[in-house]
PDB file of N, CA and C in Angstrom:
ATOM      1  N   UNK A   1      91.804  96.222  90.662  1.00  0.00           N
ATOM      2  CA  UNK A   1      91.274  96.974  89.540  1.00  0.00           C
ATOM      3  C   UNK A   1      92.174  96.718  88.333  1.00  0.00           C
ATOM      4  N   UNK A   2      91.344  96.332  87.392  1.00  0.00           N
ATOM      5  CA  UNK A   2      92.291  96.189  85.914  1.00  0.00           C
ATOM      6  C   UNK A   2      91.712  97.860  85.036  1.00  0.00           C
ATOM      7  N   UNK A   3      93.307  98.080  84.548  1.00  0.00           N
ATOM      8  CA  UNK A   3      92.811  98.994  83.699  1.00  0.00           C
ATOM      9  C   UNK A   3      93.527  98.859  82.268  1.00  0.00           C
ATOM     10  N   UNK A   4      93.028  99.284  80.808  1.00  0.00           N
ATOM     11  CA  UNK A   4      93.723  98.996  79.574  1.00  0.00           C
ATOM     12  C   UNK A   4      94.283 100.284  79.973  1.00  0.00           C
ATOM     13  N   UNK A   5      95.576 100.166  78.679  1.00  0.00           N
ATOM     14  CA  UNK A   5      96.437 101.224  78.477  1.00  0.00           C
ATOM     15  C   UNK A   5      96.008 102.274  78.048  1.00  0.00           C
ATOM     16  N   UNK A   6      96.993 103.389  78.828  1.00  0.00           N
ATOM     17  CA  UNK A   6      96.296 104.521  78.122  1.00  0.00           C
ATOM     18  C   UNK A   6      97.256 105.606  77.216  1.00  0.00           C
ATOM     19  N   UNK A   7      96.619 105.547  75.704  1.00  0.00           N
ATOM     20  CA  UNK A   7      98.159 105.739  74.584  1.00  0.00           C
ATOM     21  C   UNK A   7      98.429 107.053  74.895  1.00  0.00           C
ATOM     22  N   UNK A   8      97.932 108.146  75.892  1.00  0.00           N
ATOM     23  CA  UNK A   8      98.107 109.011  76.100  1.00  0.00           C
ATOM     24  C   UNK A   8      99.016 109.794  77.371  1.00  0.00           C
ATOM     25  N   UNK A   9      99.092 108.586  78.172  1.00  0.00           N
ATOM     26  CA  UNK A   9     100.037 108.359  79.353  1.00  0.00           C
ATOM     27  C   UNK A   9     101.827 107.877  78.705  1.00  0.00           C
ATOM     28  N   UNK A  10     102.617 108.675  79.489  1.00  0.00           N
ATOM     29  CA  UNK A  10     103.869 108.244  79.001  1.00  0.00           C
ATOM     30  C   UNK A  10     104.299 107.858  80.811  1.00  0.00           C
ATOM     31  N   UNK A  11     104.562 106.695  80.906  1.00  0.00           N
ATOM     32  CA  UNK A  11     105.017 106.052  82.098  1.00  0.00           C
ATOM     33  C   UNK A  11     106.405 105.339  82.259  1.00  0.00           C
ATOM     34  N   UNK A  12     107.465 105.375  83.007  1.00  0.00           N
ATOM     35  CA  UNK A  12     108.064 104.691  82.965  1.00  0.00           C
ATOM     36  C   UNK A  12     108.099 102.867  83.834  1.00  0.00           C
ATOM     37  N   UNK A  13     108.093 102.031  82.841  1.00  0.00           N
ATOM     38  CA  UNK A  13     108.119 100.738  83.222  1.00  0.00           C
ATOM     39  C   UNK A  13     109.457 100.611  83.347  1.00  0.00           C
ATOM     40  N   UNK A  14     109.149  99.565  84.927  1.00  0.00           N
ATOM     41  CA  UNK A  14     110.821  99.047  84.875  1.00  0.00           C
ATOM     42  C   UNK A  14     110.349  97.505  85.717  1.00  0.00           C
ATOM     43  N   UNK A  15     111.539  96.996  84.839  1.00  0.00           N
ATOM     44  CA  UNK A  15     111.360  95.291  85.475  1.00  0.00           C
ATOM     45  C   UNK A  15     112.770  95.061  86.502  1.00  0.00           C
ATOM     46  N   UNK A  16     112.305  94.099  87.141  1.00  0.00           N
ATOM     47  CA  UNK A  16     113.177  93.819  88.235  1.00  0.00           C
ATOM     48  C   UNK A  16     114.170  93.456  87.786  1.00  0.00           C
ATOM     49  N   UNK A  17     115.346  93.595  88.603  1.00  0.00           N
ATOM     50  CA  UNK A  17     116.668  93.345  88.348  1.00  0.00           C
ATOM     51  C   UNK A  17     117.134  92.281  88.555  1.00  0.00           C
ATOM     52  N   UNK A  18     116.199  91.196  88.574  1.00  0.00           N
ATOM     53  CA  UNK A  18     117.225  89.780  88.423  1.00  0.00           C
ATOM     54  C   UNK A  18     116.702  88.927  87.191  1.00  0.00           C
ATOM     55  N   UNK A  19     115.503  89.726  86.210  1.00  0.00           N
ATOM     56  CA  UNK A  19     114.724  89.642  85.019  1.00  0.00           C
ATOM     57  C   UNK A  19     115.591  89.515  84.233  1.00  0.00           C
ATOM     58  N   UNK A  20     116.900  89.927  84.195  1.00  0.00           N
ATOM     59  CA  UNK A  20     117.820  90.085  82.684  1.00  0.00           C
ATOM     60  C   UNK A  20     116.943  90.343  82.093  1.00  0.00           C
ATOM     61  N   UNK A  21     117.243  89.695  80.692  1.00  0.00           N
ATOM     62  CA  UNK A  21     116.937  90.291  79.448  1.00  0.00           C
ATOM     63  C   UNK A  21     115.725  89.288  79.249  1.00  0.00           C
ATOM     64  N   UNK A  22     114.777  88.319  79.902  1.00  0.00           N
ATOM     65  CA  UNK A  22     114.316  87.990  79.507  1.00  0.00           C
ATOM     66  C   UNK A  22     112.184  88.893  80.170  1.00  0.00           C
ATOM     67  N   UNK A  23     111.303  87.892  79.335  1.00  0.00           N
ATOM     68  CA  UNK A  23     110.592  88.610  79.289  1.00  0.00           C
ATOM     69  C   UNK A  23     109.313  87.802  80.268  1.00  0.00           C
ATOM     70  N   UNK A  24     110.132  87.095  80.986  1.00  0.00           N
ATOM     71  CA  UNK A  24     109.244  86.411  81.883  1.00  0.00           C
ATOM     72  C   UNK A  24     108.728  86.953  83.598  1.00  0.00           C
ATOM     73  N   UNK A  25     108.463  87.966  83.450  1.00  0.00           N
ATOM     74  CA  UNK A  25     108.332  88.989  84.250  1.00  0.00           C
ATOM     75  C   UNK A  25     107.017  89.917  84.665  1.00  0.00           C
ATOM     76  N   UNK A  26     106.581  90.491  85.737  1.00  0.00           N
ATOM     77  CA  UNK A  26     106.407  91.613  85.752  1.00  0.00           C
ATOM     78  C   UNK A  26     107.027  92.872  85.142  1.00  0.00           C
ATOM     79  N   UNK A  27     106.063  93.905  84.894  1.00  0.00           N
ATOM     80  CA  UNK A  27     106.855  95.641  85.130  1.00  0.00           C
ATOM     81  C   UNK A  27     105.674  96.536  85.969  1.00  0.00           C
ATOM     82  N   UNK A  28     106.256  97.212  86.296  1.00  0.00           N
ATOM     83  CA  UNK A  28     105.992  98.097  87.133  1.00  0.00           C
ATOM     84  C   UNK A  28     105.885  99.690  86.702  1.00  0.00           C
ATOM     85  N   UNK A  29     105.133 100.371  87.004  1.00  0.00           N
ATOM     86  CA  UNK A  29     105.179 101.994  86.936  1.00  0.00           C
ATOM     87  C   UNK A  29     104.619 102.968  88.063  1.00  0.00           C
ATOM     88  N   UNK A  30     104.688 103.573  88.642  1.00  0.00           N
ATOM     89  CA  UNK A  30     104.583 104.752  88.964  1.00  0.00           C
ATOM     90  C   UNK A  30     103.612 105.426  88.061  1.00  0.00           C
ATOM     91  N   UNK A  31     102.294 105.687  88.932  1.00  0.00           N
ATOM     92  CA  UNK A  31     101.248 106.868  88.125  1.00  0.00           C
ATOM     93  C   UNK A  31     100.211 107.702  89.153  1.00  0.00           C
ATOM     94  N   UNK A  32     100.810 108.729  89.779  1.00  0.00           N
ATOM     95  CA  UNK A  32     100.264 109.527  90.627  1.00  0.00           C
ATOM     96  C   UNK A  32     100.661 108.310  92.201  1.00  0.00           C
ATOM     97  N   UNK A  33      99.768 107.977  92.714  1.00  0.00           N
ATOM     98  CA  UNK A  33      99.546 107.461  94.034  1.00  0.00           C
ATOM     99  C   UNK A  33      99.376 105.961  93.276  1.00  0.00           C
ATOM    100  N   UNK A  34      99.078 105.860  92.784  1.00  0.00           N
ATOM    101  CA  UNK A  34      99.230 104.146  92.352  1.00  0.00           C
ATOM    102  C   UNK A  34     100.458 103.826  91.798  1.00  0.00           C
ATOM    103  N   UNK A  35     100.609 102.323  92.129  1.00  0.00           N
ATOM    104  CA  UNK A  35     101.627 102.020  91.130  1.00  0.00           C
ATOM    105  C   UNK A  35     100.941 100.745  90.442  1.00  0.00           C
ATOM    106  N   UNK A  36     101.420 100.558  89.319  1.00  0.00           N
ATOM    107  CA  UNK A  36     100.399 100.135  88.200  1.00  0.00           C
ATOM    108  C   UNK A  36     101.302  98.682  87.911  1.00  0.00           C
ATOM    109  N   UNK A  37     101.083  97.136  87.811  1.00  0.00           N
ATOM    110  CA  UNK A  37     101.321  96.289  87.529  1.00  0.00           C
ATOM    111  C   UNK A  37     101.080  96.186  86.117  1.00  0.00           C
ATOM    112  N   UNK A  38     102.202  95.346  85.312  1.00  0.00           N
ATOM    113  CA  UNK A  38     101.446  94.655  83.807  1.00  0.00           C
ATOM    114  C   UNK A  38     102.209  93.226  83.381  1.00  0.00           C
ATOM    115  N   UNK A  39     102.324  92.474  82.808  1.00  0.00           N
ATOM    116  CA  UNK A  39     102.908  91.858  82.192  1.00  0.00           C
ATOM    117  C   UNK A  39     103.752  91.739  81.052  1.00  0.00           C
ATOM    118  N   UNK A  40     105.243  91.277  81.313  1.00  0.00           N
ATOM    119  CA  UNK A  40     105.838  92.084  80.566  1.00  0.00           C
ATOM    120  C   UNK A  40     105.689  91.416  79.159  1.00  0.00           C
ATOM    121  N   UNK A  41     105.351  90.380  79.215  1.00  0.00           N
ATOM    122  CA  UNK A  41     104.899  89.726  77.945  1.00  0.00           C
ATOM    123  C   UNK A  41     103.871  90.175  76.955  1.00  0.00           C
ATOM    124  N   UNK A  42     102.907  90.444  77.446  1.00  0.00           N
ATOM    125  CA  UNK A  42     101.456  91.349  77.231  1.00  0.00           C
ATOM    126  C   UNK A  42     100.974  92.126  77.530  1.00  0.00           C
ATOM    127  N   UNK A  43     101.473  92.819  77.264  1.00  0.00           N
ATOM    128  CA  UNK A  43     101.099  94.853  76.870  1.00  0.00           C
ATOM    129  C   UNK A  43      99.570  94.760  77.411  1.00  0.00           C
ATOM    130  N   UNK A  44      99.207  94.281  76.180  1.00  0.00           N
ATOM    131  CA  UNK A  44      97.796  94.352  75.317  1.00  0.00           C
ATOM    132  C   UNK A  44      96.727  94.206  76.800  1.00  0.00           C
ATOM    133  N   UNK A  45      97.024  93.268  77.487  1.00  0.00           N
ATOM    134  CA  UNK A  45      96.551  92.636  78.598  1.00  0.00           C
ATOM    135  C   UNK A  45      95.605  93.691  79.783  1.00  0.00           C
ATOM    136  N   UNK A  46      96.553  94.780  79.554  1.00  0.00           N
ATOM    137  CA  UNK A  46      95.909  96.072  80.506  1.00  0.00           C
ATOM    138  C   UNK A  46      97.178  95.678  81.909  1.00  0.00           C
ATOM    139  N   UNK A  47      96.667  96.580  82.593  1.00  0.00           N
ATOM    140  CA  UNK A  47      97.656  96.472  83.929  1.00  0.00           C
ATOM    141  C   UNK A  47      96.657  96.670  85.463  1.00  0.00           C
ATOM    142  N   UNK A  48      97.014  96.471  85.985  1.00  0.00           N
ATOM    143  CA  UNK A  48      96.837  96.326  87.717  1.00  0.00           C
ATOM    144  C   UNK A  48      97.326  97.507  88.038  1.00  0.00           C
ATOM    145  N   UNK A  49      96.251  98.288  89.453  1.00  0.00           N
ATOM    146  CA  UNK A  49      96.458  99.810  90.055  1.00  0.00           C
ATOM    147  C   UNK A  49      96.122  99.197  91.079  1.00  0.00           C
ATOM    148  N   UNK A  50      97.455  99.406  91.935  1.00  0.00           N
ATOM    149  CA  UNK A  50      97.655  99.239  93.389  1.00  0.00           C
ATOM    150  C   UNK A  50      97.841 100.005  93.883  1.00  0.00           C
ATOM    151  N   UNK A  51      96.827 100.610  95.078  1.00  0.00           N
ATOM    152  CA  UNK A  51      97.107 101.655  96.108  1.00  0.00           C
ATOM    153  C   UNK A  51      98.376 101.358  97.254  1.00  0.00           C
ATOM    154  N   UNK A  52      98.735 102.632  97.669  1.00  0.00           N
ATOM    155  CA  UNK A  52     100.014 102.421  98.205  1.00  0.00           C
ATOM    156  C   UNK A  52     100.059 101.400  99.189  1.00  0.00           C
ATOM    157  N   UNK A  53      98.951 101.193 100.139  1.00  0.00           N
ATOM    158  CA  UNK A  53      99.064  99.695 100.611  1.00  0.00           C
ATOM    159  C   UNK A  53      99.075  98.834 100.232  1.00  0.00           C
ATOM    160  N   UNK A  54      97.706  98.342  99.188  1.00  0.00           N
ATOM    161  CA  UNK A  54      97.907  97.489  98.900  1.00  0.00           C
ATOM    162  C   UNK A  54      99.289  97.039  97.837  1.00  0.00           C
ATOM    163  N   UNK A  55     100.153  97.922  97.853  1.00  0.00           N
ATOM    164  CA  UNK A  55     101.494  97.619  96.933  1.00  0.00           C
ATOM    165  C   UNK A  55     102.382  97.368  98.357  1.00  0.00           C
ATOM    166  N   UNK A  56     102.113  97.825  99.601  1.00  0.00           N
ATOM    167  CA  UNK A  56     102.847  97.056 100.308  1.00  0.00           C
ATOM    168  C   UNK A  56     102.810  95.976 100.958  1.00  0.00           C
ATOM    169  N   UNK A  57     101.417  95.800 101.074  1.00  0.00           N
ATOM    170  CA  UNK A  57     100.679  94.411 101.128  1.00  0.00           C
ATOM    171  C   UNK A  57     101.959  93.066 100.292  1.00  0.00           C
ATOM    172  N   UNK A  58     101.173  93.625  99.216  1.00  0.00           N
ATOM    173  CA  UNK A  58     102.149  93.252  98.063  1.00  0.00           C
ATOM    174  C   UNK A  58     103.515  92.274  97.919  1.00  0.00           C
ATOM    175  N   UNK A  59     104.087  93.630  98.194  1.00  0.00           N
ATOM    176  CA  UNK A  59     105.839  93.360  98.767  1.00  0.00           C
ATOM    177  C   UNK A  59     106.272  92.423  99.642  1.00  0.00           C
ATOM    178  N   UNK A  60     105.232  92.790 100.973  1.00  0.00           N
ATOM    179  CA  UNK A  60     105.564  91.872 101.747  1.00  0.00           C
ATOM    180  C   UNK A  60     105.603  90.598 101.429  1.00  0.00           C
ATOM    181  N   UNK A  61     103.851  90.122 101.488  1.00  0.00           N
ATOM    182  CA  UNK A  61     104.278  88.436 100.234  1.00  0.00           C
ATOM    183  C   UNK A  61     105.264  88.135 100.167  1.00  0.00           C
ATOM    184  N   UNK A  62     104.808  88.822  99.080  1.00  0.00           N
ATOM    185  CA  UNK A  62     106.279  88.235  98.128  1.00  0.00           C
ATOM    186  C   UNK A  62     107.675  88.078  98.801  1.00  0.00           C
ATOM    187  N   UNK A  63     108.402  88.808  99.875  1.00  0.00           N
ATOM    188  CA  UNK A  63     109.350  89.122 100.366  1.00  0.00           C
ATOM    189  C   UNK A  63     109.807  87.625 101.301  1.00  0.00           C
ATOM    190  N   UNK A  64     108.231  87.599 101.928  1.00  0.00           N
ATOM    191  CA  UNK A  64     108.076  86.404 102.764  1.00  0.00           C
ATOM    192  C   UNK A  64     107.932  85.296 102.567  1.00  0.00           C
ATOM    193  N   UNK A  65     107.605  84.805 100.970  1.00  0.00           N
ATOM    194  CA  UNK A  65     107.474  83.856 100.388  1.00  0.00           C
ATOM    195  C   UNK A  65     105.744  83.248 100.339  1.00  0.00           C
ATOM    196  N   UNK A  66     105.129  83.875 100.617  1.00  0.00           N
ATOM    197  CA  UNK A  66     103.573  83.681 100.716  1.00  0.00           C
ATOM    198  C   UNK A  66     103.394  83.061  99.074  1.00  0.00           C
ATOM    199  N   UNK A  67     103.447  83.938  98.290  1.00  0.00           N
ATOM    200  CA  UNK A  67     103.162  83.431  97.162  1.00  0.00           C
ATOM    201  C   UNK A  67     103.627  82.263  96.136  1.00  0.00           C
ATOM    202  N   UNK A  68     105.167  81.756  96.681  1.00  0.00           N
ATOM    203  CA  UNK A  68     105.797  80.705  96.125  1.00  0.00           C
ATOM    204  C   UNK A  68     104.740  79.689  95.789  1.00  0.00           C
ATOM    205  N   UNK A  69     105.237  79.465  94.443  1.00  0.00           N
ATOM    206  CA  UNK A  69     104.015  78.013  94.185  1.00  0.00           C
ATOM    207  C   UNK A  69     104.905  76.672  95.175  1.00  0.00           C
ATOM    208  N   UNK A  70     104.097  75.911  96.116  1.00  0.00           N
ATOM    209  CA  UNK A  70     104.613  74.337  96.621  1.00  0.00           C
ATOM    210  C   UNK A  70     103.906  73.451  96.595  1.00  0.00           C
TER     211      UNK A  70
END
């Protein structure tokens, strides 16, 4: 599910910790039972609502290397 922003929501985004300072990244938030994907480059873009599985779905991947481009 994509959803645009909503200017009425105050959320905290946080990007991963090996992101430094740059902006080539995911962020992440916390919003009720979802946690909400965006790009940290493009706001504008809207963000991704992942239910708590499928955010562990998610994790795993990634953890396991499923998603590496080869």
């Amino acid at each position: 599910m994509v959803n645009r922003s909503d200017r009425g929501a105050v959320l905290n985004w946080r990007k991963g910790s090996r992101s430094h300072s740059g902006n080539e990244c995911v962020e992440v938030a916390a919003a009720g039972t979802a946690v909400l994907v965006r790009d940290s480059r493009d706001h504008s873009a809207g963000m991704l609502a992942l239910d708590s599985t499928q955010w562990r779905v998610l994790m795993r991947a990634i953890r396991n290397g499923d998603l590496d481009g080869r």
